[in-house]
N, C-alpha and C. Protein backbone atom coordinates (compact mmCIF):
# COMPACT_ATOMS: atom_id res chain seq x y z
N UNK A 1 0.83 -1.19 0.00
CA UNK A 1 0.00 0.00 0.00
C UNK A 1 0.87 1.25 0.00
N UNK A 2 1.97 0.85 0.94
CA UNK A 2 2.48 2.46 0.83
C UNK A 2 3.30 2.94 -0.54
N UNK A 3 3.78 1.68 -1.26
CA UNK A 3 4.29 2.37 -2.35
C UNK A 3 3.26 2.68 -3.68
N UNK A 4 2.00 2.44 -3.68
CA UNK A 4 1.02 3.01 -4.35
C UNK A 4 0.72 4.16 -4.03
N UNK A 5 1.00 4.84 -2.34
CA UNK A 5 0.16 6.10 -2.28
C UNK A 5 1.43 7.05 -2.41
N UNK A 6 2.70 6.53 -2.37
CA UNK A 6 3.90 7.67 -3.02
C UNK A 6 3.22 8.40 -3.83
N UNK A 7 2.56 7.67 -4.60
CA UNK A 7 2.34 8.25 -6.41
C UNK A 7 0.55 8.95 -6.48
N UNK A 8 -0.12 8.38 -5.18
CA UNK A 8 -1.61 8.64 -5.68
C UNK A 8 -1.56 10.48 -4.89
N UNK A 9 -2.40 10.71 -5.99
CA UNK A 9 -2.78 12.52 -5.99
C UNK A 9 -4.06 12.57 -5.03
N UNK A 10 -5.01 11.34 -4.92
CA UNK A 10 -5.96 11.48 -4.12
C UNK A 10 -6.16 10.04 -4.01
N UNK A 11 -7.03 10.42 -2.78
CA UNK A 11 -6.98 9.04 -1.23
C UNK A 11 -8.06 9.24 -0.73
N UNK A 12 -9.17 8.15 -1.03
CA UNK A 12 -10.55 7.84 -0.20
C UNK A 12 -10.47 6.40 0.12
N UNK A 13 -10.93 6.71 1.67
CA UNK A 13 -11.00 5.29 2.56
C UNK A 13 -13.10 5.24 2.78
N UNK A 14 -13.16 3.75 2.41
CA UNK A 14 -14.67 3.65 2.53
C UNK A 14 -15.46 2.98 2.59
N UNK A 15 -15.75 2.07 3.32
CA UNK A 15 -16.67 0.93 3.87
C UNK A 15 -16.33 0.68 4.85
N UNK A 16 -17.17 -0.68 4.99
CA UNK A 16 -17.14 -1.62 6.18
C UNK A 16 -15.98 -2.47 6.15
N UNK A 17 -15.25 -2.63 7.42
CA UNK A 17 -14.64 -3.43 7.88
C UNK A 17 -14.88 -4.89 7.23
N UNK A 18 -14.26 -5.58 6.65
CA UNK A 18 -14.38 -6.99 6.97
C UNK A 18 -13.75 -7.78 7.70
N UNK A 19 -14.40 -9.20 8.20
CA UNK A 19 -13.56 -10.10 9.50
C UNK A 19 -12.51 -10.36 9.26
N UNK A 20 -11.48 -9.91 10.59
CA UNK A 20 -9.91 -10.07 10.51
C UNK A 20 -9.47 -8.55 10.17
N UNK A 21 -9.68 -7.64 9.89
CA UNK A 21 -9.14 -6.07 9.91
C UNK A 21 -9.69 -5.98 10.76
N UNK A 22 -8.12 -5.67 11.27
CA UNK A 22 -7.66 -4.14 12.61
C UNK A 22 -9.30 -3.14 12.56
N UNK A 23 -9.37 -2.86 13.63
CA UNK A 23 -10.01 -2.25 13.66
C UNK A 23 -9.70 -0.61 13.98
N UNK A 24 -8.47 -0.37 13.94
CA UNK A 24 -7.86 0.97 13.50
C UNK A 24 -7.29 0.87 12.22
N UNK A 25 -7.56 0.27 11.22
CA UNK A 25 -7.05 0.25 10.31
C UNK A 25 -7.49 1.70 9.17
N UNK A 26 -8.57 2.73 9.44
CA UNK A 26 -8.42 3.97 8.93
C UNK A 26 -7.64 4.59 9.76
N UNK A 27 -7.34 4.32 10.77
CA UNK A 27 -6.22 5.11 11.60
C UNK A 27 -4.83 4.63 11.13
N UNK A 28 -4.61 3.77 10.92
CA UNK A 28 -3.44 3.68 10.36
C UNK A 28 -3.18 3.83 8.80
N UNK A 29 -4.31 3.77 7.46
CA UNK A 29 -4.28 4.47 6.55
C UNK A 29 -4.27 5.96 6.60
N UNK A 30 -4.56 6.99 7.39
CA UNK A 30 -4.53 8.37 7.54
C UNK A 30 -3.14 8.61 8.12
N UNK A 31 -2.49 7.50 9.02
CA UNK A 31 -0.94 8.08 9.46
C UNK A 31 -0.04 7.43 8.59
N UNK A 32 -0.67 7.02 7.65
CA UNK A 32 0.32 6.93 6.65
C UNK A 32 0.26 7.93 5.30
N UNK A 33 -0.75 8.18 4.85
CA UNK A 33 -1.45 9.20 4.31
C UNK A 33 -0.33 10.64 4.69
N UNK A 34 -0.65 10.47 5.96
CA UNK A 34 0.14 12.24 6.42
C UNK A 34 1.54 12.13 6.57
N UNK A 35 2.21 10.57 6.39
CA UNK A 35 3.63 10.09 6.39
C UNK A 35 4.05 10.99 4.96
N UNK A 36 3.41 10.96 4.07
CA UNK A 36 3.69 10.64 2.39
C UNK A 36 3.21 12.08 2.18
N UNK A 37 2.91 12.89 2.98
CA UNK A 37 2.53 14.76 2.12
C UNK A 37 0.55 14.48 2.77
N UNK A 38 -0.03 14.42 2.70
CA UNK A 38 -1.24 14.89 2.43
C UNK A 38 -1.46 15.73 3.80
N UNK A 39 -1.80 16.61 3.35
CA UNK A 39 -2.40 17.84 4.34
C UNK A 39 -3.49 18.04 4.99
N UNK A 40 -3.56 17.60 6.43
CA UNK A 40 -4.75 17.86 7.14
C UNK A 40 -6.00 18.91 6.68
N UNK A 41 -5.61 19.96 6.38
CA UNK A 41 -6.95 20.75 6.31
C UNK A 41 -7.82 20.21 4.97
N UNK A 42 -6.93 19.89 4.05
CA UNK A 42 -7.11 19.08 2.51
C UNK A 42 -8.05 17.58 3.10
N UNK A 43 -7.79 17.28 3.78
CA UNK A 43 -8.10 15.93 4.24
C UNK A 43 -9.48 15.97 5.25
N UNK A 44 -9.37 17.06 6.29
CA UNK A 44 -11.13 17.43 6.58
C UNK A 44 -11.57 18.09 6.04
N UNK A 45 -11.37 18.82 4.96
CA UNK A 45 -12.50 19.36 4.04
C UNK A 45 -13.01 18.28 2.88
N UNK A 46 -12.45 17.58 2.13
CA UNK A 46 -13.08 16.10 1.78
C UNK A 46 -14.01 15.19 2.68
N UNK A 47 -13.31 15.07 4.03
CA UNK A 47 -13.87 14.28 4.72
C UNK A 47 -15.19 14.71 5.14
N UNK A 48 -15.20 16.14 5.14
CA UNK A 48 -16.64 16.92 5.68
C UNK A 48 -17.70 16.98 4.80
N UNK A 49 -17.29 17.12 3.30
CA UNK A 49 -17.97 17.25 2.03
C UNK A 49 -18.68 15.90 1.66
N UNK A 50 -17.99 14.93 2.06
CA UNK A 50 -18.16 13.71 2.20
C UNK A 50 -19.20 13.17 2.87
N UNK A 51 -19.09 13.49 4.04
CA UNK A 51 -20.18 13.48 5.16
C UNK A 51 -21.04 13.92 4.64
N UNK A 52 -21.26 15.14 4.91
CA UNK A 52 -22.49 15.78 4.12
C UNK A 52 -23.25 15.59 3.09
N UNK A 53 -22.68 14.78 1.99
CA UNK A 53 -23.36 14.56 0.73
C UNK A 53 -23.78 13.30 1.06
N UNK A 54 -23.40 12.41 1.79
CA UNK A 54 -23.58 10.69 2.34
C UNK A 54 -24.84 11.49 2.86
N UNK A 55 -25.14 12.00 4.30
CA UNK A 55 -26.32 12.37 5.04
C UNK A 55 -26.83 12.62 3.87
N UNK A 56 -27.28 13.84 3.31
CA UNK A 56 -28.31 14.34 2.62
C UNK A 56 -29.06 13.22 1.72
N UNK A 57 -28.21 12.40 1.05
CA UNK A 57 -28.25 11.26 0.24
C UNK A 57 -29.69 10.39 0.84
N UNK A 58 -28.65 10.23 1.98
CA UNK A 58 -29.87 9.18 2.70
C UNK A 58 -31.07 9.91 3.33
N UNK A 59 -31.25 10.68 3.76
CA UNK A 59 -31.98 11.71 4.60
C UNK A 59 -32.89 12.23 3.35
N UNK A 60 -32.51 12.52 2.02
CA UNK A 60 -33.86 12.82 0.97
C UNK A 60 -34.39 11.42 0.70
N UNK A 61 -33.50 10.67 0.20
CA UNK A 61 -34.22 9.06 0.05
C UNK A 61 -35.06 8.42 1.14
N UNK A 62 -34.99 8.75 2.51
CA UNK A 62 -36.21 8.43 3.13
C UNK A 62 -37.09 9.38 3.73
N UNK A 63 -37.24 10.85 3.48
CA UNK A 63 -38.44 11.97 2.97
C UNK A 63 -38.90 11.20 1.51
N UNK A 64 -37.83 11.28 0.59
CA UNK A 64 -38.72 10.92 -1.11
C UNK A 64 -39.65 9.72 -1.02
N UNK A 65 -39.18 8.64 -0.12
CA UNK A 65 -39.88 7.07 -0.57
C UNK A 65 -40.87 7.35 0.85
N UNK A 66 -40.07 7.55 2.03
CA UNK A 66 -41.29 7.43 2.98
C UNK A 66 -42.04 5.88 3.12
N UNK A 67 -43.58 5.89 2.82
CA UNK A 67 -44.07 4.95 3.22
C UNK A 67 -43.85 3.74 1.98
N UNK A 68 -43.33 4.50 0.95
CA UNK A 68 -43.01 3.28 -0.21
C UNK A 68 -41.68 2.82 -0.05
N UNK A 69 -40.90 2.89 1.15
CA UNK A 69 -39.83 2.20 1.11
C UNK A 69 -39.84 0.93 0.80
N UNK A 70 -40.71 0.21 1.37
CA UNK A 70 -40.63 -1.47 1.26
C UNK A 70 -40.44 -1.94 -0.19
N UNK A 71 -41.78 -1.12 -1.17
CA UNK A 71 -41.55 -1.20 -2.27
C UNK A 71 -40.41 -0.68 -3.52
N UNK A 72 -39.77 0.53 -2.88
CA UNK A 72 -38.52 0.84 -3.39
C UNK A 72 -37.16 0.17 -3.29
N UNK A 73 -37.17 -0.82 -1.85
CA UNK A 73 -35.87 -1.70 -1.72
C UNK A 73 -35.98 -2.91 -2.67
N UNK A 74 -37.57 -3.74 -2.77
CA UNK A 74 -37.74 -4.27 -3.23
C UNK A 74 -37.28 -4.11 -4.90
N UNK A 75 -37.40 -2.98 -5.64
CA UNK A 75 -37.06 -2.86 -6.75
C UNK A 75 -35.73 -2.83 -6.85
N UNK A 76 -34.33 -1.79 -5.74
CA UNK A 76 -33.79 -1.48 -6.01
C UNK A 76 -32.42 -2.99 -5.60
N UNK A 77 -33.13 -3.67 -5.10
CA UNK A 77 -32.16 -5.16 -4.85
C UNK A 77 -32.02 -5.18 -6.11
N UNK A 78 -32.16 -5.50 -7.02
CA UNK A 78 -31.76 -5.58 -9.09
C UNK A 78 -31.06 -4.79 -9.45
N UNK A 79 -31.11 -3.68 -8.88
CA UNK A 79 -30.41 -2.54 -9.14
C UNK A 79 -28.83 -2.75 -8.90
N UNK A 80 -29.31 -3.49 -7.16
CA UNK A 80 -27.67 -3.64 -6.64
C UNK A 80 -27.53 -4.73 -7.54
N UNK A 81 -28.23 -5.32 -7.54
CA UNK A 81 -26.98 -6.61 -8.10
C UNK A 81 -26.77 -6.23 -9.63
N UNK A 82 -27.41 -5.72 -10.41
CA UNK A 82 -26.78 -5.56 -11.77
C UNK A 82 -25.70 -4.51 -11.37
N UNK A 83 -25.39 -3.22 -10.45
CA UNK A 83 -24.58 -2.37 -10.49
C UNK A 83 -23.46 -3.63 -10.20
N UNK A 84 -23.62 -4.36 -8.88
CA UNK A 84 -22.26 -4.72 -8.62
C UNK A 84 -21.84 -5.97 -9.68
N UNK A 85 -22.41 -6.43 -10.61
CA UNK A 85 -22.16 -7.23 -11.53
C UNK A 85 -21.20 -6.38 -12.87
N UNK A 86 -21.83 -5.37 -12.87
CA UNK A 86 -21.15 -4.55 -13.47
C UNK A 86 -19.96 -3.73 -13.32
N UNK A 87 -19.55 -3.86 -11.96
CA UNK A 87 -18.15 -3.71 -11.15
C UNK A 87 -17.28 -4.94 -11.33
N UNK A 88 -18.17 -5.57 -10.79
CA UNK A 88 -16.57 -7.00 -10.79
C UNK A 88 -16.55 -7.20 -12.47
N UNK A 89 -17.27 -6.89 -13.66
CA UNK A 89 -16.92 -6.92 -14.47
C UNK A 89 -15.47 -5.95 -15.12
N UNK A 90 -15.95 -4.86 -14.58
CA UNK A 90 -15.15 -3.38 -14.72
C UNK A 90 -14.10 -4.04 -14.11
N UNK A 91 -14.22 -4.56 -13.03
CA UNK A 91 -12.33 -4.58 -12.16
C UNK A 91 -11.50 -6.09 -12.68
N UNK A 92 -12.30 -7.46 -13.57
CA UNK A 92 -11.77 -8.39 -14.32
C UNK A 92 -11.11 -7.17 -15.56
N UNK A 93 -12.07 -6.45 -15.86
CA UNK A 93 -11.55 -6.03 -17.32
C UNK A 93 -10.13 -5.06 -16.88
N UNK A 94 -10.12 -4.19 -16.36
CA UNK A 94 -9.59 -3.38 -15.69
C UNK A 94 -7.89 -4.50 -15.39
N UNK A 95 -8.16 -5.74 -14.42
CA UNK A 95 -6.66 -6.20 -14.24
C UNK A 95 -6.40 -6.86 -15.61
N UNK A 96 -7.65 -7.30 -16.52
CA UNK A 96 -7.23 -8.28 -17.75
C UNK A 96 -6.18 -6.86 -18.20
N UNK A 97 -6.49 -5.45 -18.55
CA UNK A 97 -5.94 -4.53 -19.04
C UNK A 97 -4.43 -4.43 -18.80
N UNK A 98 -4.51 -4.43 -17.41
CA UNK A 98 -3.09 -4.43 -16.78
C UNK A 98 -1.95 -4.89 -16.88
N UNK A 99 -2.40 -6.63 -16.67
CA UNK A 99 -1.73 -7.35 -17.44
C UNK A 99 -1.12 -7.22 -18.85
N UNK A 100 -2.01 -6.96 -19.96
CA UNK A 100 -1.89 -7.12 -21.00
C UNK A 100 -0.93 -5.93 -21.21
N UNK A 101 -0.72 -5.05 -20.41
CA UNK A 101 -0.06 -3.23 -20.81
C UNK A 101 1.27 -4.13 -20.08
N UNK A 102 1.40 -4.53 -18.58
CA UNK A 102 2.56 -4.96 -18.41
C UNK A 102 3.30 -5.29 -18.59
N UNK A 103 2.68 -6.99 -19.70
CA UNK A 103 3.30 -7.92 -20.69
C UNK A 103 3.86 -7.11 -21.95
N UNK A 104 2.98 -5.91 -23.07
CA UNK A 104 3.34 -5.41 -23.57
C UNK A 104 4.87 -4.90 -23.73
N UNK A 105 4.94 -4.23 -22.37
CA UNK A 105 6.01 -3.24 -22.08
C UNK A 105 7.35 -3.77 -21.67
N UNK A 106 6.92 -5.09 -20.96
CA UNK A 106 7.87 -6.13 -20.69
C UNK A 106 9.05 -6.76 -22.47
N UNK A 107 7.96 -6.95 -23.18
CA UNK A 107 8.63 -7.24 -24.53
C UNK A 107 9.43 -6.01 -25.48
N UNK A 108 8.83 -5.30 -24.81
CA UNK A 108 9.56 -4.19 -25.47
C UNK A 108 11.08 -3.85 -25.36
């Protein structure tokens, strides 16, 4: 990880934990983060903008659906699963890419 974020211009940490991660493990991505240059005030103003657009997100979606929630999750389960079908497609195609640029460059 740390020699990927030498090079990355921007850094978002975001989900859930899965079993077996530390459970400071955004604490220890952010002190490494501020090891490598990134600048606190740069880093809570994302983090705040962040926040804020997550709340509002959820907070209009249950004013908008209200009492039709039941029926809106119900639709939107298809939703998830074609989006995330369409991710692990994106991230096969994405390392098939990688590979293929690596190997390229390798023969060269």
């Amino acid at each position: 990880m740390s020699t990927h974020l030498k090079e990355a211009k921007w850094l978002m940490l975001c989900g859930s934990l899965g079993p077996g991660v530390s459970s400071d493990f955004y604490c220890q991505m952010i002190r490494m983060a501020r090891g490598h240059g990134v600048r606190y005030p740069l880093f809570l103003a994302l983090d705040l903008t962040a926040a804020l657009v997550w709340t509002s997100i959820w907070v209009g979606l249950g004013w908008f659906l209200g009492d039709r929630w039941s029926q809106a999750s119900a639709e939107a389960r298809w939703v998830g699963l074609a989006l995330g079908a369409a991710g692990a497609l994106a991230l096969i195609g994405f390392q098939v890419w990688r590979r293929l640029r690596h190997r390229s460059a390798a023969y060269s």
